[in-house]
N, C-alpha and C. Protein backbone atom coordinates (compact mmCIF):
# COMPACT_ATOMS: atom_id res chain seq x y z
N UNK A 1 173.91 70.04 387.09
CA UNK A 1 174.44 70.40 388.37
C UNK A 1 174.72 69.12 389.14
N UNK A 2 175.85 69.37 389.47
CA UNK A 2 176.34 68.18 390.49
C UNK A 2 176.53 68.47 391.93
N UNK A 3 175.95 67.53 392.97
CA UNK A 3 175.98 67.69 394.21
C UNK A 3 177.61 67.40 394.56
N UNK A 4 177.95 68.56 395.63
CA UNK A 4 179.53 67.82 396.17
C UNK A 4 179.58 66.78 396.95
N UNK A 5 180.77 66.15 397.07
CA UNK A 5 181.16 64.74 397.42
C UNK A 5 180.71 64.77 398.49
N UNK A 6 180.75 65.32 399.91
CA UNK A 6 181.43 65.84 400.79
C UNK A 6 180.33 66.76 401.72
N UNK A 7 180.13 66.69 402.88
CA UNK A 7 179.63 67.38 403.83
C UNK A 7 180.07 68.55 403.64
N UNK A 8 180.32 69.90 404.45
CA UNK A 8 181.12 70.74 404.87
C UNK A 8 181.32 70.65 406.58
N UNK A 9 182.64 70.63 406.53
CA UNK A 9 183.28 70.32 408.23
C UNK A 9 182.29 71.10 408.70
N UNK A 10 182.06 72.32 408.66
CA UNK A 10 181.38 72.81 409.32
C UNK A 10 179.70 73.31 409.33
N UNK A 11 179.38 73.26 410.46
CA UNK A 11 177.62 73.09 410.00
C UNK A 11 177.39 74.63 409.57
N UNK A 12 176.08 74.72 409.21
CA UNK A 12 175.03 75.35 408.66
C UNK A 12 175.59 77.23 409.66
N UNK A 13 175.66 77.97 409.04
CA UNK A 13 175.85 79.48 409.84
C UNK A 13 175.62 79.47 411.23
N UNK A 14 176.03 80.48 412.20
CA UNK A 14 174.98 80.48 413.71
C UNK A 14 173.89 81.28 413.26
N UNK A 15 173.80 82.04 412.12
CA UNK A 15 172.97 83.16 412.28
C UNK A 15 171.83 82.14 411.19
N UNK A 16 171.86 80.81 410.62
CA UNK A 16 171.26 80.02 409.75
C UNK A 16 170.67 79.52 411.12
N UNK A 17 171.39 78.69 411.85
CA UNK A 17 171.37 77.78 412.60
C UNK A 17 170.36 78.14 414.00
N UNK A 18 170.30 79.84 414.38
CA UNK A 18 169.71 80.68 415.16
C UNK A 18 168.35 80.51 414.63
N UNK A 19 168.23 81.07 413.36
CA UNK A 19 166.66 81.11 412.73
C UNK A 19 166.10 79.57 412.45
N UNK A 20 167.22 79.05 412.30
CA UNK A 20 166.14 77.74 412.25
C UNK A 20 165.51 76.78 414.01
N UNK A 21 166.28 77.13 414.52
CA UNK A 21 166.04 76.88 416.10
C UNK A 21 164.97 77.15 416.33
N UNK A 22 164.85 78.77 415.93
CA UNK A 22 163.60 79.93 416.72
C UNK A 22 162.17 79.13 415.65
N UNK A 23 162.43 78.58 414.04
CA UNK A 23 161.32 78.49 413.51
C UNK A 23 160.92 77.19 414.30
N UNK A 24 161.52 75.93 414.56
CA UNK A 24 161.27 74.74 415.26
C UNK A 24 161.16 74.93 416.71
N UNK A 25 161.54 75.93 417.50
CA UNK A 25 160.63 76.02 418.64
C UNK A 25 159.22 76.60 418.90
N UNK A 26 159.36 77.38 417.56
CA UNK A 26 157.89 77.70 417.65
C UNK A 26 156.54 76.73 417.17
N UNK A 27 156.73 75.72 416.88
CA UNK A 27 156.17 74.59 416.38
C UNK A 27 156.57 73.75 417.51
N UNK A 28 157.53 73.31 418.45
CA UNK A 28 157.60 72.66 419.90
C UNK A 28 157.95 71.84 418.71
N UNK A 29 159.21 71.82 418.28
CA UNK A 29 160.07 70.78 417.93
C UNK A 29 161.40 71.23 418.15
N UNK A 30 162.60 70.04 418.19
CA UNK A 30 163.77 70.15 418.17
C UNK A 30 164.78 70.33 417.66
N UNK A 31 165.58 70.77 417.94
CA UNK A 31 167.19 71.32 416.58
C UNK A 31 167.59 69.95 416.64
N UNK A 32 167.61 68.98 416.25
CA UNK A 32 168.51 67.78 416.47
C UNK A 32 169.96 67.80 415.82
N UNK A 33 170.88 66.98 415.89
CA UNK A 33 171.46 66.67 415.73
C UNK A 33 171.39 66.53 413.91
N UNK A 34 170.62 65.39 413.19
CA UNK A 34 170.19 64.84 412.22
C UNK A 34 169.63 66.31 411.29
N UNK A 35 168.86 67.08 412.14
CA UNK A 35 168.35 68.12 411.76
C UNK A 35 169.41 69.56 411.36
N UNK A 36 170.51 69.33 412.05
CA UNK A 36 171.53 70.46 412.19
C UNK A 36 172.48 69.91 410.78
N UNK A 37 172.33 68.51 410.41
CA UNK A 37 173.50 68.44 409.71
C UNK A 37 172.94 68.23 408.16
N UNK A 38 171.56 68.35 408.24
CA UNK A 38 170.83 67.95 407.21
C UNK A 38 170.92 69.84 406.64
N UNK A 39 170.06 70.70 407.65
CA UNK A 39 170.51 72.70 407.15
C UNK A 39 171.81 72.57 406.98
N UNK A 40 172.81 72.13 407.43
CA UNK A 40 174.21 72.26 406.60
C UNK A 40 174.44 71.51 405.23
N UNK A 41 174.25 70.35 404.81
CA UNK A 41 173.75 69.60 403.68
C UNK A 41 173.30 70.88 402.91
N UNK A 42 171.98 71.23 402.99
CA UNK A 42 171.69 72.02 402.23
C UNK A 42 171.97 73.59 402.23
N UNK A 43 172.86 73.59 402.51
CA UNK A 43 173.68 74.98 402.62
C UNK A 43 174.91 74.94 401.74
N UNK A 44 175.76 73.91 401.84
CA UNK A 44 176.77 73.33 401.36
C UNK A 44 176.48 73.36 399.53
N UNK A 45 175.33 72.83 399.41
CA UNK A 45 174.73 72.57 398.03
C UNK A 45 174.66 73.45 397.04
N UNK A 46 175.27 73.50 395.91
CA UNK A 46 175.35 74.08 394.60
C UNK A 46 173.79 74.23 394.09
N UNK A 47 172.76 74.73 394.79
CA UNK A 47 171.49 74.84 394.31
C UNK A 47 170.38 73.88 394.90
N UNK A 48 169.34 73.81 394.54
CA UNK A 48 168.12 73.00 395.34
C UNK A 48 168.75 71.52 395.45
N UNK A 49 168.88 70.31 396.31
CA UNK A 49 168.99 69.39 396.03
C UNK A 49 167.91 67.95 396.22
N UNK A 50 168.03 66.85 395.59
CA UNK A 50 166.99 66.13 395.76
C UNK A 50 167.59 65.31 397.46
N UNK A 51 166.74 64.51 397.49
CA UNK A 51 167.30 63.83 398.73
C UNK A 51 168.43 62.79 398.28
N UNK A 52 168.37 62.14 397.34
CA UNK A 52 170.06 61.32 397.05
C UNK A 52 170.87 62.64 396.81
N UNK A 53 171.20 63.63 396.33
CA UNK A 53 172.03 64.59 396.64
C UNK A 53 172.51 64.67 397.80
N UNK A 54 171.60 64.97 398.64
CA UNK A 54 171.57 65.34 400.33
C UNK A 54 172.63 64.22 400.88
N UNK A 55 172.11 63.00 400.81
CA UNK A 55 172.89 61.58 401.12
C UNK A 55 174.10 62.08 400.85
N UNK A 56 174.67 61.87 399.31
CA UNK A 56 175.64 61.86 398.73
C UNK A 56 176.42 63.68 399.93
N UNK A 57 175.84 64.35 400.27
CA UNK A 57 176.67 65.34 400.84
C UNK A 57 177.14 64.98 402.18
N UNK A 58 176.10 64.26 402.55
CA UNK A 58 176.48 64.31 404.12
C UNK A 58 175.86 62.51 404.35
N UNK A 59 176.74 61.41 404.03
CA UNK A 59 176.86 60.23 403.89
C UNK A 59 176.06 59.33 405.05
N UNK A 60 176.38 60.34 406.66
CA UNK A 60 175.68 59.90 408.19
C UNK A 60 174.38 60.25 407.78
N UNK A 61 173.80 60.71 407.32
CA UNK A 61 172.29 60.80 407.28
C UNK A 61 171.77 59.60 407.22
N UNK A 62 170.57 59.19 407.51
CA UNK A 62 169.71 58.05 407.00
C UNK A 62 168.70 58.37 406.11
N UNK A 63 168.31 57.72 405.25
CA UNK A 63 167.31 58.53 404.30
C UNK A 63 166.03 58.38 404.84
N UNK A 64 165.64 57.65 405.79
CA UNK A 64 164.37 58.31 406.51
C UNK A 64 164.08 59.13 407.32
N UNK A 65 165.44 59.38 408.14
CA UNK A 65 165.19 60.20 408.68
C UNK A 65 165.44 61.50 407.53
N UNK A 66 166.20 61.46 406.50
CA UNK A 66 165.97 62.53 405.65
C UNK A 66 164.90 63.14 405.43
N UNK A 67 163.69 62.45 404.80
CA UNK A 67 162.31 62.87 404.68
C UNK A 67 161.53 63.04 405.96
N UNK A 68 161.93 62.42 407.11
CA UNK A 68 161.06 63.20 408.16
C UNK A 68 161.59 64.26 408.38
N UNK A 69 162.58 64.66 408.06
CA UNK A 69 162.72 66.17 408.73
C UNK A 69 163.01 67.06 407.58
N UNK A 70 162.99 66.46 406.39
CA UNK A 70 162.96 67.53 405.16
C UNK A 70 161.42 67.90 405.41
N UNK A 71 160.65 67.42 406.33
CA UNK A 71 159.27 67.57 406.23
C UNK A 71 158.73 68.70 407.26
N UNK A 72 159.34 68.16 408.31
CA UNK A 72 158.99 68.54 409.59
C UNK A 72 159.99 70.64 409.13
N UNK A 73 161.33 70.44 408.63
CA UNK A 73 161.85 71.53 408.45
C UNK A 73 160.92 72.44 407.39
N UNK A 74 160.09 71.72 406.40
CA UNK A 74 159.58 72.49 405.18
C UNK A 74 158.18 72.49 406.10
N UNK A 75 157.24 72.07 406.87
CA UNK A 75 156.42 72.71 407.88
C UNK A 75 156.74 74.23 408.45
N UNK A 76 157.75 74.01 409.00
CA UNK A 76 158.30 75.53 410.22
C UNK A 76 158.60 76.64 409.22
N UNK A 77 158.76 76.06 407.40
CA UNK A 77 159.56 77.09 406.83
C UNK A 77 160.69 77.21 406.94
N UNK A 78 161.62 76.44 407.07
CA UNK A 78 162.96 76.30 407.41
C UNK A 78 163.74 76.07 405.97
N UNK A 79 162.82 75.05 405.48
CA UNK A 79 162.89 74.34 403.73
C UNK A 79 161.97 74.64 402.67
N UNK A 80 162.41 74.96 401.42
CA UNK A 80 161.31 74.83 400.84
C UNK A 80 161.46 73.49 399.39
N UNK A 81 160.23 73.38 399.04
CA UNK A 81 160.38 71.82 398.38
C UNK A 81 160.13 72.32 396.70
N UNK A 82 160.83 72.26 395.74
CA UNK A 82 160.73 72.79 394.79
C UNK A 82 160.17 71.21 393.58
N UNK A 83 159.14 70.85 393.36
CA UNK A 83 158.75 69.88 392.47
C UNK A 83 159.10 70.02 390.58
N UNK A 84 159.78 69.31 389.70
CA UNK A 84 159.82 69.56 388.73
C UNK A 84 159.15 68.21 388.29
N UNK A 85 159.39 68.12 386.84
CA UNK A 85 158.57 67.47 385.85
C UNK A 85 159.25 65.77 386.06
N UNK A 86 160.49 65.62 386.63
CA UNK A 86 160.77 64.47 387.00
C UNK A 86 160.39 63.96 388.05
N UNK A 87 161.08 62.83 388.37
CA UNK A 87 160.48 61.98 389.78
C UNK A 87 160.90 62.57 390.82
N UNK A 88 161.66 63.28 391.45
CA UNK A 88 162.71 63.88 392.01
C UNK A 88 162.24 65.42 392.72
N UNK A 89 161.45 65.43 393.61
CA UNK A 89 161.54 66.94 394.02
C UNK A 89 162.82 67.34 395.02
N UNK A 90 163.49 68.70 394.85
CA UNK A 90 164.64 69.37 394.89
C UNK A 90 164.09 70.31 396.35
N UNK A 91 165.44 70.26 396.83
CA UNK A 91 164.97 70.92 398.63
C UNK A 91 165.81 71.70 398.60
N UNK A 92 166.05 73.05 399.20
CA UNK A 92 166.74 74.18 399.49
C UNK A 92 166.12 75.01 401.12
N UNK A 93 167.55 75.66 401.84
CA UNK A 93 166.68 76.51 402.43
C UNK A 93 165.50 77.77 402.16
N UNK A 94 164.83 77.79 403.10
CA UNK A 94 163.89 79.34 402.62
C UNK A 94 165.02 80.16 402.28
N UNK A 95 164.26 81.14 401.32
CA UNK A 95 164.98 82.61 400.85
C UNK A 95 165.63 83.25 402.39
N UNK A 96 164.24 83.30 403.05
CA UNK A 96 164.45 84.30 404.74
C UNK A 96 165.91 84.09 405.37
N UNK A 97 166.57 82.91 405.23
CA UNK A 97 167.59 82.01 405.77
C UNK A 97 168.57 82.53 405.03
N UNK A 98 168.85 82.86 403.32
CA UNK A 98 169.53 82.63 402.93
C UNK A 98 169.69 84.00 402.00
N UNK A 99 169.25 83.75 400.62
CA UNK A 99 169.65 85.49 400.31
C UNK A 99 167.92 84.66 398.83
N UNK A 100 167.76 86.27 398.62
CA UNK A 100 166.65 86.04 397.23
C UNK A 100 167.43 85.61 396.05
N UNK A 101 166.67 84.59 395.91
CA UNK A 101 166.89 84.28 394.05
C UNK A 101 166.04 83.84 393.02
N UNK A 102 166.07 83.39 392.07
CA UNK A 102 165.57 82.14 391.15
C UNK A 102 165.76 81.30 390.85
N UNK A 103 164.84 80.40 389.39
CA UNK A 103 165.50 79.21 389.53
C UNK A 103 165.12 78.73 388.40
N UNK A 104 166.23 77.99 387.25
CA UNK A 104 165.81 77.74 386.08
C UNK A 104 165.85 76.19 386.14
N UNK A 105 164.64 75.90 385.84
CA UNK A 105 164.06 74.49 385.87
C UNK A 105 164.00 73.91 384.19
N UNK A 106 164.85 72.96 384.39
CA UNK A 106 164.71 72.20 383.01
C UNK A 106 163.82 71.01 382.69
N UNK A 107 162.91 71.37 381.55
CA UNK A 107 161.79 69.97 381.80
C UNK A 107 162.15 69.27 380.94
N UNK A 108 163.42 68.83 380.77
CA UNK A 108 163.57 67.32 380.08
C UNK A 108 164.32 66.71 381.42
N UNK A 109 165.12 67.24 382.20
CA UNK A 109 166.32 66.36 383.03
C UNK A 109 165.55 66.73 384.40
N UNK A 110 164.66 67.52 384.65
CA UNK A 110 164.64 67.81 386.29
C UNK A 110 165.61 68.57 386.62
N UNK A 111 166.91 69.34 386.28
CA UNK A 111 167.73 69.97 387.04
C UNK A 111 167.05 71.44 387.48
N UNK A 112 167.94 71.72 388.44
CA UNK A 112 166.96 72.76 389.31
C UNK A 112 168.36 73.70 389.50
N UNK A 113 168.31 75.05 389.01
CA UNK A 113 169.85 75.87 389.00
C UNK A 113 169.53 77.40 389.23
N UNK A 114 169.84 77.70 390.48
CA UNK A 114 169.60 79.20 391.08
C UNK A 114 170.45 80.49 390.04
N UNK A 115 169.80 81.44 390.18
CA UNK A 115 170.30 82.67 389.54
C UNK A 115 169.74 83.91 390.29
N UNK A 116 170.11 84.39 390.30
CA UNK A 116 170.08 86.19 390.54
C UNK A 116 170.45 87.26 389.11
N UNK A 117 169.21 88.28 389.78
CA UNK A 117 169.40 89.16 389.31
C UNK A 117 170.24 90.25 390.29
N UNK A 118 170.47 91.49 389.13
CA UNK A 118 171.30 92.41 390.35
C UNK A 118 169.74 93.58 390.68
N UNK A 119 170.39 93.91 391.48
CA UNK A 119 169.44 95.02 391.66
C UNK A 119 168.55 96.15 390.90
N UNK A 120 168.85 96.46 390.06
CA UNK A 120 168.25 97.25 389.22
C UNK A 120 167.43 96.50 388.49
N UNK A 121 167.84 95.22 387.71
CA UNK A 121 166.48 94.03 387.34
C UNK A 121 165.73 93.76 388.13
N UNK A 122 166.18 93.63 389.73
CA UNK A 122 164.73 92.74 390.34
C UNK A 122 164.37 93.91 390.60
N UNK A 123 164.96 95.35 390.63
CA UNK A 123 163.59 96.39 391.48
C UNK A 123 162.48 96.40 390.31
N UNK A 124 163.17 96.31 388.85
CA UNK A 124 162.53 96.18 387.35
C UNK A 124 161.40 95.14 387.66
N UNK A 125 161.94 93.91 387.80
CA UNK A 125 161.16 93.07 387.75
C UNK A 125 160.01 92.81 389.03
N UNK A 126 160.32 93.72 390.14
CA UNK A 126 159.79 93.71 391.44
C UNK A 126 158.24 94.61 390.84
N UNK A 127 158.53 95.85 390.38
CA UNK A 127 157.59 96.93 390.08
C UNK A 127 156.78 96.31 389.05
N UNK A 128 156.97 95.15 387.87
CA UNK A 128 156.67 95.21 386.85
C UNK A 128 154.90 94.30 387.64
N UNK A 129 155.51 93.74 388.61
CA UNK A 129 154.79 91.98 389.22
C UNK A 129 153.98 92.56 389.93
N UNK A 130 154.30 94.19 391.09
CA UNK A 130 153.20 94.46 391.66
C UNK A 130 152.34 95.42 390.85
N UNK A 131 152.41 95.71 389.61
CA UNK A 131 151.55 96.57 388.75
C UNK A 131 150.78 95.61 388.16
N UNK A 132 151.52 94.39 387.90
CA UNK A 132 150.36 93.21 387.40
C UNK A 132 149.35 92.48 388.37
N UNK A 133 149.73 92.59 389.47
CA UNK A 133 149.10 92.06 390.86
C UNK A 133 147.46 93.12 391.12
N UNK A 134 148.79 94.41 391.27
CA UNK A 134 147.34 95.53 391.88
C UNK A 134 146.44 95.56 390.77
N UNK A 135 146.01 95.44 389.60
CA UNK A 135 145.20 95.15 388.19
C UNK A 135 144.37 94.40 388.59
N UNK A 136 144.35 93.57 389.38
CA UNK A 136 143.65 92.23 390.06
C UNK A 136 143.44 92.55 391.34
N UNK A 137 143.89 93.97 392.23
CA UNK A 137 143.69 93.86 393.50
C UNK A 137 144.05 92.85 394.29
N UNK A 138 145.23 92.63 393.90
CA UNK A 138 146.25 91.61 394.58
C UNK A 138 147.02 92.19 395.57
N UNK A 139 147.44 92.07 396.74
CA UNK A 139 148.62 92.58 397.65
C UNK A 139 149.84 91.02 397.40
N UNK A 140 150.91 92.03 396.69
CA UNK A 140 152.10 90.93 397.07
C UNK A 140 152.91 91.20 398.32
N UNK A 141 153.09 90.03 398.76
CA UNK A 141 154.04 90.23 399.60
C UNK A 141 155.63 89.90 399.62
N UNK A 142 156.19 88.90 398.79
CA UNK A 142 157.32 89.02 397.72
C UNK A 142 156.98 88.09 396.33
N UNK A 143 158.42 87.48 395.76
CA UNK A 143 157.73 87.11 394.54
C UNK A 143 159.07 85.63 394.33
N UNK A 144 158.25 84.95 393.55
CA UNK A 144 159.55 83.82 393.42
C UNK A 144 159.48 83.52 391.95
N UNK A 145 160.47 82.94 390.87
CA UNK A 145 159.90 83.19 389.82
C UNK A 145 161.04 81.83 389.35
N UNK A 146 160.42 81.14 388.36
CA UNK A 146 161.01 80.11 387.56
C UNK A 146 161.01 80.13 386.66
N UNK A 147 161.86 79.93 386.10
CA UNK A 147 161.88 79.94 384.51
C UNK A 147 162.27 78.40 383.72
N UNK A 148 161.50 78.23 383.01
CA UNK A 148 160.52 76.56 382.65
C UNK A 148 161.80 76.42 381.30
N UNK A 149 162.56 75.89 381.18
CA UNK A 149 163.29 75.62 379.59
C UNK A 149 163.84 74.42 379.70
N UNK A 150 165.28 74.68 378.70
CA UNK A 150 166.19 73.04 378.72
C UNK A 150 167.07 73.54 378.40
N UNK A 151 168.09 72.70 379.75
CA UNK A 151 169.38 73.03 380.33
C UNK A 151 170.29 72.73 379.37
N UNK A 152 171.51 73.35 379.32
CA UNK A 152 172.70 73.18 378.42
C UNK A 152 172.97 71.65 377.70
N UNK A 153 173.04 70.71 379.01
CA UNK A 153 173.26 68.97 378.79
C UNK A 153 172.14 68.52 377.93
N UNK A 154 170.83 69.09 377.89
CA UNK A 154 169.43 68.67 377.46
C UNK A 154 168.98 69.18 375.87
N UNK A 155 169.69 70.09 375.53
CA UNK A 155 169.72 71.22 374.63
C UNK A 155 170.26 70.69 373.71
């Protein structure tokens, strides 16, 4: 997976851009500027990206301020930080923000590549996770799921 060249002219949804406001005021932090163009960065993105991805999308960033607020955003829940077997952990918005998926993680290269199921698999796969849960007296409350192999280029 390749990150695009290129920002998108336009930032991050209002209805993206709304929820992430409401999660950083509730923590008494700010929508910044840096912060608004960084949720568009990763909106823009063909799947989780690392922080040189991020750069490479949106060029005005600084990369420290990248990690303070890939930080401060993955605090509020705004981001979440996906770690693989390389040096490189991969950033995406929360699901809540965006829509449910997965994610097939390759452990020779680190690439990190979203998928969906349609509906009738995940209600499949929804029922299968809370019958394995309640066995254990588990309450789920949703489910995220990766699948560990090697990607096409790696293969």
């Amino acid at each position: 997976m390749t990150a695009p060249t290129h920002a998108d002219e336009t930032p991050a949804g209002p209805d993206i851009d709304d929820e992430v406001l409401l999660l950083l005021r509730r923590a008494d932090q700010r929508y910044t500027t840096g912060r608004r163009r960084l949720v568009a960065a990763l909106q823009s993105g063909d799947g989780p990206l690392t922080i040189n991805q991020i750069l490479d999308v949106d060029r005005s960033l600084a990369q420290s301020s990248v990690y303070r607020n890939l930080m401060v955003l993955e605090q509020v829940g705004a981001v979440v930080r996906i770690v693989t077997r390389d040096e490189f952990a991969r950033y995406e918005l929360a699901e809540h923000l965006t829509e449910h998926h997965h994610h097939l993680i390759c452990t020779s290269c680190g690439d990190v590549a979203d998928f969906a199921l349609d509906d009738s698999m995940e209600s499949s796969l929804d029922e299968a996770l809370h019958k394995a849960a309640d066995t254990r007296g588990f309450a789920v409350d949703a489910h995220r799921l990766d699948l560990l192999g090697t990607c096409g280029d790696c293969g």
